[in-house]
PDB file of N, CA and C in Angstrom:
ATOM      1  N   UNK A   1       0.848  -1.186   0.000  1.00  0.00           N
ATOM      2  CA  UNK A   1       0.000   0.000   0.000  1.00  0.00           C
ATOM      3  C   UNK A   1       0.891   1.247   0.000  1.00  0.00           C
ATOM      4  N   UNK A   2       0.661   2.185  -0.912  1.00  0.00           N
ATOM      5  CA  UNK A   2       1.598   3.831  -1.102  1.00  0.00           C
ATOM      6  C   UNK A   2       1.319   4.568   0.142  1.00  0.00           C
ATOM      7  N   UNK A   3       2.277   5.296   0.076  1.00  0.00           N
ATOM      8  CA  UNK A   3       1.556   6.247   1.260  1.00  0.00           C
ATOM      9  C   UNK A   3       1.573   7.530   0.573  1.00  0.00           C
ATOM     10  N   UNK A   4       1.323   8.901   1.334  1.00  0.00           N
ATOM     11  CA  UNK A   4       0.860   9.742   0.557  1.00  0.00           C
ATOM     12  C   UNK A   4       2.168  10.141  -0.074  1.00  0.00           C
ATOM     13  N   UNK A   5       3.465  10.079   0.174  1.00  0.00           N
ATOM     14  CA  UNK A   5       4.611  10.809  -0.384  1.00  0.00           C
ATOM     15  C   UNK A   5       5.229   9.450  -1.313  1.00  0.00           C
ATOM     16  N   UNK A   6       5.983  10.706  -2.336  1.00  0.00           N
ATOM     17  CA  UNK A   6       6.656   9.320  -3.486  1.00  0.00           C
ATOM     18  C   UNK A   6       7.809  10.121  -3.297  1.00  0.00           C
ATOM     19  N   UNK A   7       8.886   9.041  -4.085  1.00  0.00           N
ATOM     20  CA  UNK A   7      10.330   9.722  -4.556  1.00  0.00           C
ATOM     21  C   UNK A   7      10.704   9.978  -5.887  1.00  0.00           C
ATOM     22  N   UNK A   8      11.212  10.895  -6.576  1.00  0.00           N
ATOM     23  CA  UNK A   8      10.876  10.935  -7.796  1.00  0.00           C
ATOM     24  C   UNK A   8      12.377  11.367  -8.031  1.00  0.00           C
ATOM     25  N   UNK A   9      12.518  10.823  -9.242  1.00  0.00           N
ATOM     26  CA  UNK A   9      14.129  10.391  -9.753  1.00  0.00           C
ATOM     27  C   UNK A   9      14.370  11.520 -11.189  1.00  0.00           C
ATOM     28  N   UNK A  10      15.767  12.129 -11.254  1.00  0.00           N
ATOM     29  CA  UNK A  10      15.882  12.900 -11.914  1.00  0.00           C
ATOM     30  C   UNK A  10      17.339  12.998 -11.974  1.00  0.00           C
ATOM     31  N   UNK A  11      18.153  12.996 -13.221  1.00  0.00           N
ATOM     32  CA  UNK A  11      19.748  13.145 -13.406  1.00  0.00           C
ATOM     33  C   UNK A  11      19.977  14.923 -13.968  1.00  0.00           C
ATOM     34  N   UNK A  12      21.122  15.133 -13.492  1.00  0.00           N
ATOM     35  CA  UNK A  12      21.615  16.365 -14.186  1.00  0.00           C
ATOM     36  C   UNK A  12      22.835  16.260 -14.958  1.00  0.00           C
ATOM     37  N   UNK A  13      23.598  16.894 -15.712  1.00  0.00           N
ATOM     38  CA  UNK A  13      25.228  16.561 -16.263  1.00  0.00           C
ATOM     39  C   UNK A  13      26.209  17.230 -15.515  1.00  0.00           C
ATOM     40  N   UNK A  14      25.670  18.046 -14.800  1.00  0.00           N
ATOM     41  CA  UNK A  14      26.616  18.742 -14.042  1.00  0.00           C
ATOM     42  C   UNK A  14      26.330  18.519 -12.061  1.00  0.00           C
ATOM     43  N   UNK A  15      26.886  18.391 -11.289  1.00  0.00           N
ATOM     44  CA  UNK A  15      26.827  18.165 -10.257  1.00  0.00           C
ATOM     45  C   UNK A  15      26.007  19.827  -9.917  1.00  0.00           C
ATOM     46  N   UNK A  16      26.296  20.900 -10.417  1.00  0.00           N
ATOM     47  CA  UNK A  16      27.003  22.296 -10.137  1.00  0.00           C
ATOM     48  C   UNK A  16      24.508  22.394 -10.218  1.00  0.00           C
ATOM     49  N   UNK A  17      24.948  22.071 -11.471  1.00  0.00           N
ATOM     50  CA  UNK A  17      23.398  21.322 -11.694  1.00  0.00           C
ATOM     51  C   UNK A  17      22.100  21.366 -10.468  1.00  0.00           C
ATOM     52  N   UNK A  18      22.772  20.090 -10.425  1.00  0.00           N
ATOM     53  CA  UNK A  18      21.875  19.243  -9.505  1.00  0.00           C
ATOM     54  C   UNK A  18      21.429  20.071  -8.238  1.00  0.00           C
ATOM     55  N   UNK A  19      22.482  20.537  -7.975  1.00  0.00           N
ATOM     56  CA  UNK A  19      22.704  21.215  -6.611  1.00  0.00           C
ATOM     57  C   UNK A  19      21.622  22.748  -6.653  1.00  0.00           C
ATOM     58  N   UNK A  20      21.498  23.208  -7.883  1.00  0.00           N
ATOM     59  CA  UNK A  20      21.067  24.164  -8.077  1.00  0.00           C
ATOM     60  C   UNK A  20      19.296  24.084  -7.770  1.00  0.00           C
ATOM     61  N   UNK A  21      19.095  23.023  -8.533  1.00  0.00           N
ATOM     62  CA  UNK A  21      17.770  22.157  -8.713  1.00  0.00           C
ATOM     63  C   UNK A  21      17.379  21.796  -7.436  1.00  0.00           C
ATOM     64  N   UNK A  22      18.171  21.293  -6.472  1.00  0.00           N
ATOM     65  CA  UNK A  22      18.079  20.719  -5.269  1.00  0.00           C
ATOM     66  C   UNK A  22      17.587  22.114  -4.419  1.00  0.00           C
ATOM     67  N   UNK A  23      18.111  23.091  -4.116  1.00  0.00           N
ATOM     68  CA  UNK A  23      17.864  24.281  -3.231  1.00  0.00           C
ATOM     69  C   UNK A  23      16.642  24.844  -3.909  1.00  0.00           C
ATOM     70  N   UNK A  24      16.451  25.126  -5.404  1.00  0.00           N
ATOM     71  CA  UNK A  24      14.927  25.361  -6.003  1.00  0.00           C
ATOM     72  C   UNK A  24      13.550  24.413  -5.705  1.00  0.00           C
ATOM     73  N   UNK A  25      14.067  23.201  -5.807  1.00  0.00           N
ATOM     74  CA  UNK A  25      12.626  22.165  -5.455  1.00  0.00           C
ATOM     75  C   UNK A  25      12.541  22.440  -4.157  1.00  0.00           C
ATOM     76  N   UNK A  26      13.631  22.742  -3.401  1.00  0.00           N
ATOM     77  CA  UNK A  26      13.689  22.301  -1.525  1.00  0.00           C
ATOM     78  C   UNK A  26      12.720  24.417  -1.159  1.00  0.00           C
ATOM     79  N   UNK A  27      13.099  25.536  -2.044  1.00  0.00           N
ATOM     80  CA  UNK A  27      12.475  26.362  -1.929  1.00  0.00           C
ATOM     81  C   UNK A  27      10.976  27.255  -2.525  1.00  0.00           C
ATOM     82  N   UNK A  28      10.775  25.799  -3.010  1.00  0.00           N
ATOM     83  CA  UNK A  28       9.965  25.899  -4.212  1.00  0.00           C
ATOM     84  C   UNK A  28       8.558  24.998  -3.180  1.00  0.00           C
ATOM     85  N   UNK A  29       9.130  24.600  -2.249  1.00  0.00           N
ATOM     86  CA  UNK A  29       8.259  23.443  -1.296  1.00  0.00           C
ATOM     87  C   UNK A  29       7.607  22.031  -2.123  1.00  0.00           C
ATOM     88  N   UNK A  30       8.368  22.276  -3.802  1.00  0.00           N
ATOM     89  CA  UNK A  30       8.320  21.003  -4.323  1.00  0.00           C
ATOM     90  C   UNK A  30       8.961  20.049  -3.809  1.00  0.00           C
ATOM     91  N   UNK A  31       9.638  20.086  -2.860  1.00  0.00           N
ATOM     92  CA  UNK A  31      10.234  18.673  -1.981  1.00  0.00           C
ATOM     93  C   UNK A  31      10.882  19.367  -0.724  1.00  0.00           C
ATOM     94  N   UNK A  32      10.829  18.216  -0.321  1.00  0.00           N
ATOM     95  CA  UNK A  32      11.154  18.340   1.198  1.00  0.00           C
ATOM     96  C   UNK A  32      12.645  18.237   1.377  1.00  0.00           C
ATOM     97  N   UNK A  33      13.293  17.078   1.005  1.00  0.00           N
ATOM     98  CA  UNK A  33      14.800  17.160   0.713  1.00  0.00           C
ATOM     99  C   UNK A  33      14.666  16.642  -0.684  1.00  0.00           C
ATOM    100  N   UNK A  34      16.309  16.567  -1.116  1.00  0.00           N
ATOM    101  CA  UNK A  34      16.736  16.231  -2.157  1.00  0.00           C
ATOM    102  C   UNK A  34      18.193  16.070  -1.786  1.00  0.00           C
ATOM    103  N   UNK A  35      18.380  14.940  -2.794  1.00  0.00           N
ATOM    104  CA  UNK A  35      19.976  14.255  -1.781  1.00  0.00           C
ATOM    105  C   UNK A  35      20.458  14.120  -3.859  1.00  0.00           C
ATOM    106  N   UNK A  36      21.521  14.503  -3.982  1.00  0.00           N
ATOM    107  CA  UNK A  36      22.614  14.755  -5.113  1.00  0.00           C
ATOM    108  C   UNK A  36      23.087  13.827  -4.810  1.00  0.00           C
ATOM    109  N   UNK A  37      23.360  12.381  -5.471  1.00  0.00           N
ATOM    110  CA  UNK A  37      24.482  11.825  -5.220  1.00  0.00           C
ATOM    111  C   UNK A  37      25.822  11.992  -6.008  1.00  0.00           C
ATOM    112  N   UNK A  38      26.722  11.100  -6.028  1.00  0.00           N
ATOM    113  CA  UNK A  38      28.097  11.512  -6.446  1.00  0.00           C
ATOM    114  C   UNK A  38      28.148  10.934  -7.822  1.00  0.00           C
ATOM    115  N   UNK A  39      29.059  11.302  -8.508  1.00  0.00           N
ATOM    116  CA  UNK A  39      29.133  10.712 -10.344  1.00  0.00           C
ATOM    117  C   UNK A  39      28.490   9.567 -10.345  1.00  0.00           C
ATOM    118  N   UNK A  40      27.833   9.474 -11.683  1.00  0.00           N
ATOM    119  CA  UNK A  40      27.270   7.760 -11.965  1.00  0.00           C
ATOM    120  C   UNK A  40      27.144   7.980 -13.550  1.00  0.00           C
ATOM    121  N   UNK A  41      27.373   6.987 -13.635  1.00  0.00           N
ATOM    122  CA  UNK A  41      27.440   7.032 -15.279  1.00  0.00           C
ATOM    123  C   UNK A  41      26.015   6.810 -16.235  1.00  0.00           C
ATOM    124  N   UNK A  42      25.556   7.666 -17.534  1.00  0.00           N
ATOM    125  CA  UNK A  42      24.709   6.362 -18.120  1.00  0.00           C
ATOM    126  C   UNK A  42      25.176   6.436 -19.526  1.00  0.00           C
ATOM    127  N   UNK A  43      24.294   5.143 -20.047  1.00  0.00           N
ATOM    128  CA  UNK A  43      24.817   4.917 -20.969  1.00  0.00           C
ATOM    129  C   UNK A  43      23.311   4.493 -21.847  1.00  0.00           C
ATOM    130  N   UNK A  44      23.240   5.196 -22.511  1.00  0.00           N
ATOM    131  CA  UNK A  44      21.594   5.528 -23.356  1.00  0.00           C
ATOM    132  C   UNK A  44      22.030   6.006 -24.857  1.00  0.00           C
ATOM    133  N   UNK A  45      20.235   5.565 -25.460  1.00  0.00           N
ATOM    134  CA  UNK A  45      20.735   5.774 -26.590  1.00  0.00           C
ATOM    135  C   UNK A  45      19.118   7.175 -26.899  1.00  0.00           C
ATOM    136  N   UNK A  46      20.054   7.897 -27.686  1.00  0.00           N
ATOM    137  CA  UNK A  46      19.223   9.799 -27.808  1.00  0.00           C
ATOM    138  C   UNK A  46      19.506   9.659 -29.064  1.00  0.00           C
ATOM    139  N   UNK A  47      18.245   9.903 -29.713  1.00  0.00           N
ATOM    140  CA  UNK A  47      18.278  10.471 -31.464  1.00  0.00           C
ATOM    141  C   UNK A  47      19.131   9.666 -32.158  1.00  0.00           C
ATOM    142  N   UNK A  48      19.395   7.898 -32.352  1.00  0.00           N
ATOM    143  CA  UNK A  48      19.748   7.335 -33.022  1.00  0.00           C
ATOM    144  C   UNK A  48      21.263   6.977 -32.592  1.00  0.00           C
ATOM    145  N   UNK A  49      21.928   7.597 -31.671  1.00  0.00           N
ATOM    146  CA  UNK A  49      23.110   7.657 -31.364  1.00  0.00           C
ATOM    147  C   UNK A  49      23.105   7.209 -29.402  1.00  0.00           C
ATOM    148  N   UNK A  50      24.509   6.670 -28.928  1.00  0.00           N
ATOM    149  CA  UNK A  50      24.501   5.536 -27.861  1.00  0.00           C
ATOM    150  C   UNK A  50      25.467   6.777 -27.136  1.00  0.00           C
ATOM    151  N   UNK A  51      25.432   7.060 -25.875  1.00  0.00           N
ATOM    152  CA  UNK A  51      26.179   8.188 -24.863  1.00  0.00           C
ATOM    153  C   UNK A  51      26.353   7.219 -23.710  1.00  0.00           C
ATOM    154  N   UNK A  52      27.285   7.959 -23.204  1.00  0.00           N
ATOM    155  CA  UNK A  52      28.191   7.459 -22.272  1.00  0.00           C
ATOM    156  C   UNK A  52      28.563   8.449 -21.337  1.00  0.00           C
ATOM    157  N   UNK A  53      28.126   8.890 -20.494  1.00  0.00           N
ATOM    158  CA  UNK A  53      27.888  10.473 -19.826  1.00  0.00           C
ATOM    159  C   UNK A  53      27.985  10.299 -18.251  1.00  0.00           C
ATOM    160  N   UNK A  54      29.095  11.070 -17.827  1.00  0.00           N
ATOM    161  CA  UNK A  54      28.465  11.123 -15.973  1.00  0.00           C
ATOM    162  C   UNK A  54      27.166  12.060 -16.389  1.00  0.00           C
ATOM    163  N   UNK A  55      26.486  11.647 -14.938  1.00  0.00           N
ATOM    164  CA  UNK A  55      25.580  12.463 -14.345  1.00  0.00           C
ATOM    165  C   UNK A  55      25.298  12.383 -12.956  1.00  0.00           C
ATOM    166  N   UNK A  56      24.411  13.207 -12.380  1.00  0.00           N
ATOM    167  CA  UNK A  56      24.672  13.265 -11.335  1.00  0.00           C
ATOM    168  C   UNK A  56      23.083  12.864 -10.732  1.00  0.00           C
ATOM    169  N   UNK A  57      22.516  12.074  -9.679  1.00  0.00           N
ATOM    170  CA  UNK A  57      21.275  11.581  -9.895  1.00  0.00           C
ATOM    171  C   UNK A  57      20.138  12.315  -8.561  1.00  0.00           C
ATOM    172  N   UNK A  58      19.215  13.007  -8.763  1.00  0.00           N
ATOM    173  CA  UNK A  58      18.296  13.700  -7.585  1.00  0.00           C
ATOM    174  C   UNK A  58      17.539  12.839  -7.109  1.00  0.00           C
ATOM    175  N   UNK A  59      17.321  12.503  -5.966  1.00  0.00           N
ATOM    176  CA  UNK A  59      16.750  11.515  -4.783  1.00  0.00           C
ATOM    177  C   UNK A  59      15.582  13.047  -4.462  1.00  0.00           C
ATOM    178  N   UNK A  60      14.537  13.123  -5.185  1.00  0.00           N
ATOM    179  CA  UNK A  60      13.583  14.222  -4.735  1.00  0.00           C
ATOM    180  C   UNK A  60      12.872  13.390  -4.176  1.00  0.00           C
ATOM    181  N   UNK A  61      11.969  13.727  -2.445  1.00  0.00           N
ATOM    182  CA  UNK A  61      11.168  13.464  -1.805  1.00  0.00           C
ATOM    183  C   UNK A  61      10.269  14.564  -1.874  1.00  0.00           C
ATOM    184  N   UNK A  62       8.790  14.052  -2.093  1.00  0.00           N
ATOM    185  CA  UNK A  62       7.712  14.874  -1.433  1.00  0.00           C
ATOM    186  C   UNK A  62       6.207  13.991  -2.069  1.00  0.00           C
ATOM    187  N   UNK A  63       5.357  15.237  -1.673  1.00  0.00           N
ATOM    188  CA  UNK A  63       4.006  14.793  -0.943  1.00  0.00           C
ATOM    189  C   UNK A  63       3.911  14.491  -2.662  1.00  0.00           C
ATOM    190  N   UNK A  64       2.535  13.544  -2.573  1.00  0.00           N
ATOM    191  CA  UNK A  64       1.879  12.769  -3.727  1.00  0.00           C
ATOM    192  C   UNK A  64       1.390  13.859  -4.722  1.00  0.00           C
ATOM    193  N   UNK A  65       0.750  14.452  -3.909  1.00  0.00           N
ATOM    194  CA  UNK A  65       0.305  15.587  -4.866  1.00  0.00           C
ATOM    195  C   UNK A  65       0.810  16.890  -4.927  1.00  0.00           C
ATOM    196  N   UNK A  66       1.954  16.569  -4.733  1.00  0.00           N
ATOM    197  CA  UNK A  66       2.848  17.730  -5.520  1.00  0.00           C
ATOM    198  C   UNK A  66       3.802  17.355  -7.022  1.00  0.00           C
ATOM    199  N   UNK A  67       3.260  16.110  -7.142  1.00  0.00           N
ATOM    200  CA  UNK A  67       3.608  15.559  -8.548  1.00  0.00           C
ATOM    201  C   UNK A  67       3.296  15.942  -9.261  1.00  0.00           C
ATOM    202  N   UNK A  68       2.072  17.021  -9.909  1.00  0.00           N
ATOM    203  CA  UNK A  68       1.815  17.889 -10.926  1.00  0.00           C
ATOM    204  C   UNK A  68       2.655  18.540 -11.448  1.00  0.00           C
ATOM    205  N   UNK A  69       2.781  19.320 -10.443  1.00  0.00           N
ATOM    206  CA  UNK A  69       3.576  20.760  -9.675  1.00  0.00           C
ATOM    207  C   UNK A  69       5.012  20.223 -10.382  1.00  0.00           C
ATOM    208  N   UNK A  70       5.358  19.536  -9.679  1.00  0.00           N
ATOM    209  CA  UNK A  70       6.714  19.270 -10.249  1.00  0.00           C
ATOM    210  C   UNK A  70       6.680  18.693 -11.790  1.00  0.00           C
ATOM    211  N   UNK A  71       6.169  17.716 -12.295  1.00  0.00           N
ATOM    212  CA  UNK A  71       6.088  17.947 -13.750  1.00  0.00           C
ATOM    213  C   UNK A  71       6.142  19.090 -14.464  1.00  0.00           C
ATOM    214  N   UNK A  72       5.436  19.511 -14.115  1.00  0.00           N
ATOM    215  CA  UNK A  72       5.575  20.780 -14.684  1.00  0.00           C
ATOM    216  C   UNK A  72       6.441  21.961 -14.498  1.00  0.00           C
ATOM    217  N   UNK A  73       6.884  21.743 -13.345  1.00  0.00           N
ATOM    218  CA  UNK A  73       8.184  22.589 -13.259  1.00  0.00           C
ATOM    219  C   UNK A  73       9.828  22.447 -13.761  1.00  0.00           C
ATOM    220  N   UNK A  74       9.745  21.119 -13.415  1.00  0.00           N
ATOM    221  CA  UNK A  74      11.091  20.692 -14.433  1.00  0.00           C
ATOM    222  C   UNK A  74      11.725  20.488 -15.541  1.00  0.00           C
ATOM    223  N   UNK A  75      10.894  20.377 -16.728  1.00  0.00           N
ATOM    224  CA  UNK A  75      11.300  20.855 -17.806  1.00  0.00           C
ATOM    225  C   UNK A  75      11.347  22.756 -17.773  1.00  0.00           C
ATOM    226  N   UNK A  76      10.918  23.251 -17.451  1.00  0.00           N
ATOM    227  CA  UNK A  76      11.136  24.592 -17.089  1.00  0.00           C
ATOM    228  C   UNK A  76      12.414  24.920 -16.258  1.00  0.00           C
ATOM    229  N   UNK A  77      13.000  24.423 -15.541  1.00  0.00           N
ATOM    230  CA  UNK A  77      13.674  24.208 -14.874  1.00  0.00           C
ATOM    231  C   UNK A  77      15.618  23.730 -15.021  1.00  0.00           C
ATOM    232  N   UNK A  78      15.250  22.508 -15.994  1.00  0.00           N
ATOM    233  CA  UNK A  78      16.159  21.618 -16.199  1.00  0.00           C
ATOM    234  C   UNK A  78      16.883  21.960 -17.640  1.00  0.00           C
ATOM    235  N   UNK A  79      18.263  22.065 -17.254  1.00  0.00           N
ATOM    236  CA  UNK A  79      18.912  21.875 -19.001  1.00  0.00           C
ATOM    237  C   UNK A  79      18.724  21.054 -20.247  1.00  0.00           C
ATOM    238  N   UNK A  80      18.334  19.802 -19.889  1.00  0.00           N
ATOM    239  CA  UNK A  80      18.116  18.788 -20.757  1.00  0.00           C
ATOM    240  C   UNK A  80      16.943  19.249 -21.250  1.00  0.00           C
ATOM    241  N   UNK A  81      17.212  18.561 -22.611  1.00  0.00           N
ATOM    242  CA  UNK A  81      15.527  18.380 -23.771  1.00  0.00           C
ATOM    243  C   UNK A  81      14.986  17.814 -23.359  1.00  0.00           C
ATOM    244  N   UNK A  82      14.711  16.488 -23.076  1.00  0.00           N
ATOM    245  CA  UNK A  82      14.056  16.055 -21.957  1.00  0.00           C
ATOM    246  C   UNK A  82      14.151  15.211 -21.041  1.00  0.00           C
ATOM    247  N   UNK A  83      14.128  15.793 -20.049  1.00  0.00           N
ATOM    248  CA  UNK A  83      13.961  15.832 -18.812  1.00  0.00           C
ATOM    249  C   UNK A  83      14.157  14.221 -18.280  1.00  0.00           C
ATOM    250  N   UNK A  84      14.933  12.930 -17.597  1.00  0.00           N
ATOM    251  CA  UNK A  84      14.471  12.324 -16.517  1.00  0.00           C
ATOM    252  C   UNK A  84      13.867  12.663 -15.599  1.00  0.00           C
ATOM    253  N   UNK A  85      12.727  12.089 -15.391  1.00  0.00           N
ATOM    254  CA  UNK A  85      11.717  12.075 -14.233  1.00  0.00           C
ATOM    255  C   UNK A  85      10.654  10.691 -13.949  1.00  0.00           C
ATOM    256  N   UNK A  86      11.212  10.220 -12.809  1.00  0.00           N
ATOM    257  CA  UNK A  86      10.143   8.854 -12.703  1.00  0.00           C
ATOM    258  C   UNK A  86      10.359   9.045 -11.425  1.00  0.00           C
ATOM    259  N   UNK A  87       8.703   8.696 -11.162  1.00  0.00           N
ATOM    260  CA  UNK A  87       8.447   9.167  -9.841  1.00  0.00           C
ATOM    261  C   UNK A  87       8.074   7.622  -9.583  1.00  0.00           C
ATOM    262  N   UNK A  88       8.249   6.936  -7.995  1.00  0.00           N
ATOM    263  CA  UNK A  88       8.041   5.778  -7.147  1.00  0.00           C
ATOM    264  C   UNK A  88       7.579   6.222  -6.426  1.00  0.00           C
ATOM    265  N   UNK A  89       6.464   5.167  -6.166  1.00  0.00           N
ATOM    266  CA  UNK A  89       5.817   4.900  -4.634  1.00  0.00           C
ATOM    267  C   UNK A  89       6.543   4.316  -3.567  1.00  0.00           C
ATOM    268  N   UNK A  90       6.302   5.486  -2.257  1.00  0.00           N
ATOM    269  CA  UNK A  90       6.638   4.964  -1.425  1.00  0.00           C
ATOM    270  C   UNK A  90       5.883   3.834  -0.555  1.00  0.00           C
ATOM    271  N   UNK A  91       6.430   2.728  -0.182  1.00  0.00           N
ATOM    272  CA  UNK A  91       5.253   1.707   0.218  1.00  0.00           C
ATOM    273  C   UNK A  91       5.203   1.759   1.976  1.00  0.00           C
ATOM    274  N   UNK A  92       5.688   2.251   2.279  1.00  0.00           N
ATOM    275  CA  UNK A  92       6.099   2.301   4.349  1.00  0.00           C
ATOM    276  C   UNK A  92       7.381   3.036   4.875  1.00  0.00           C
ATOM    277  N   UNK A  93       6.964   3.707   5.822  1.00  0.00           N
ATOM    278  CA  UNK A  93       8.157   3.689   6.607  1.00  0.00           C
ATOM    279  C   UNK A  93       7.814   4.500   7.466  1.00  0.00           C
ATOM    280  N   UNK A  94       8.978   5.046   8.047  1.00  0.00           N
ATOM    281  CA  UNK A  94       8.766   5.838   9.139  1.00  0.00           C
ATOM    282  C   UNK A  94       7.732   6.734   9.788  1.00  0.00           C
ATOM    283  N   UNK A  95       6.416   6.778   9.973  1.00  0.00           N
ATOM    284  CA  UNK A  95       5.655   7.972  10.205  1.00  0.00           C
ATOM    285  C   UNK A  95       5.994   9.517  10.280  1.00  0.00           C
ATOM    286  N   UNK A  96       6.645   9.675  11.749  1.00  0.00           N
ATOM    287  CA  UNK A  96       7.423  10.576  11.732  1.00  0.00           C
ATOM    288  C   UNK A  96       7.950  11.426  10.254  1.00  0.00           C
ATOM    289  N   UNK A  97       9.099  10.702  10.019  1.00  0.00           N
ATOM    290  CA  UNK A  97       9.648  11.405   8.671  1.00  0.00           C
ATOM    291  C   UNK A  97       8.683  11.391   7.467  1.00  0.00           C
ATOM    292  N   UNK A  98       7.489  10.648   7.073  1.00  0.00           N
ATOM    293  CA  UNK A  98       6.605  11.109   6.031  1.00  0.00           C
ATOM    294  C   UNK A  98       5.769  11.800   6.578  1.00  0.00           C
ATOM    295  N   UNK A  99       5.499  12.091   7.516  1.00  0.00           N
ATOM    296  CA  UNK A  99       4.360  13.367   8.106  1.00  0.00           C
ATOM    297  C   UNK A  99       5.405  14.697   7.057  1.00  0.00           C
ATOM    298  N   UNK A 100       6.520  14.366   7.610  1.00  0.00           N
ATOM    299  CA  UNK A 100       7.770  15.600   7.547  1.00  0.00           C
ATOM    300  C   UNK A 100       8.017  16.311   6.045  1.00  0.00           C
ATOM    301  N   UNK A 101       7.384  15.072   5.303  1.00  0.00           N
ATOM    302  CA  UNK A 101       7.925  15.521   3.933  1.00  0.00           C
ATOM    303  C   UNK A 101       6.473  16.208   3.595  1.00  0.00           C
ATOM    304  N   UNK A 102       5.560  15.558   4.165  1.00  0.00           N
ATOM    305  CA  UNK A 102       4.051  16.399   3.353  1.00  0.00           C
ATOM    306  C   UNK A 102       4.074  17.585   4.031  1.00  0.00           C
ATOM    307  N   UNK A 103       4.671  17.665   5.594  1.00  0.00           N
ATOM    308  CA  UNK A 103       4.405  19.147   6.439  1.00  0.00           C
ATOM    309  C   UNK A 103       5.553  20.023   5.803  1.00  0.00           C
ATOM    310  N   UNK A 104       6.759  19.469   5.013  1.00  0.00           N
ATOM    311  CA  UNK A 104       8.027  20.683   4.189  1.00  0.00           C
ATOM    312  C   UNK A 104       7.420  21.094   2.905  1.00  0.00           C
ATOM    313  N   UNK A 105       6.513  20.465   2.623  1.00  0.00           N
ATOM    314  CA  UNK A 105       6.241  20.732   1.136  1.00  0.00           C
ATOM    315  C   UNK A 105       4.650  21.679   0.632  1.00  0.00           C
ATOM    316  N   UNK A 106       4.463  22.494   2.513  1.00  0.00           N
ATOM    317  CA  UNK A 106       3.021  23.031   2.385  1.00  0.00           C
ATOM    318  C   UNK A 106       3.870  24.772   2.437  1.00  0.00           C
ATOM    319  N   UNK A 107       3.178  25.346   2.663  1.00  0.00           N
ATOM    320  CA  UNK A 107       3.434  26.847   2.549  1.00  0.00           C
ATOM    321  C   UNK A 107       3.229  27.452   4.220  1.00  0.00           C
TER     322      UNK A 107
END
């Protein structure tokens, strides 16, 4: 069973990036945190042609229905044409800390 908050997944090419994105969603009350992790590679294929690219990957937390909101903000937002974004259900955990993410992500 979901609960009301998901995590929603998003790469940048630049760390410098991510970080930027991270303090906008986190002031934007589109998420509650956002955790940058460190280089990771992918390796995809764009417009007929196969890349091989660090990037850097956003761990965005927040409330369920701020998933609009954020669709729609990140291509607005983001350097890329388009955009990674896949959002997961969260299935359990802590009370406490998911109260936390729906109470960071209100006004």
């Amino acid at each position: 069973m979901a609960t009301e908050q998901v995590v929603a997944l998003t790469t940048t090419p630049t760390e410098e990036e991510g970080q930027q994105l991270a303090h906008k969603l986190v002031e934007a009350r589109l998420a509650a945190c956002v955790q940058v992790t460190s280089k990771i590679r992918a390796v995809y294929r764009w417009k007929g042609e196969i890349y091989d690219e660090p990037e850097w990957q956003l761990w965005i937390k927040t409330a369920a229905d701020k998933v609009d909101d954020l669709v729609a903000w990140l291509p607005k937002n983001h350097s890329g044409e388009v955009p990674e974004l896949i959002v997961l259900p969260i299935t359990g955990g802590w009370s406490t800390y998911l109260d936390w993410i729906t109470a960071e992500t209100r006004a």
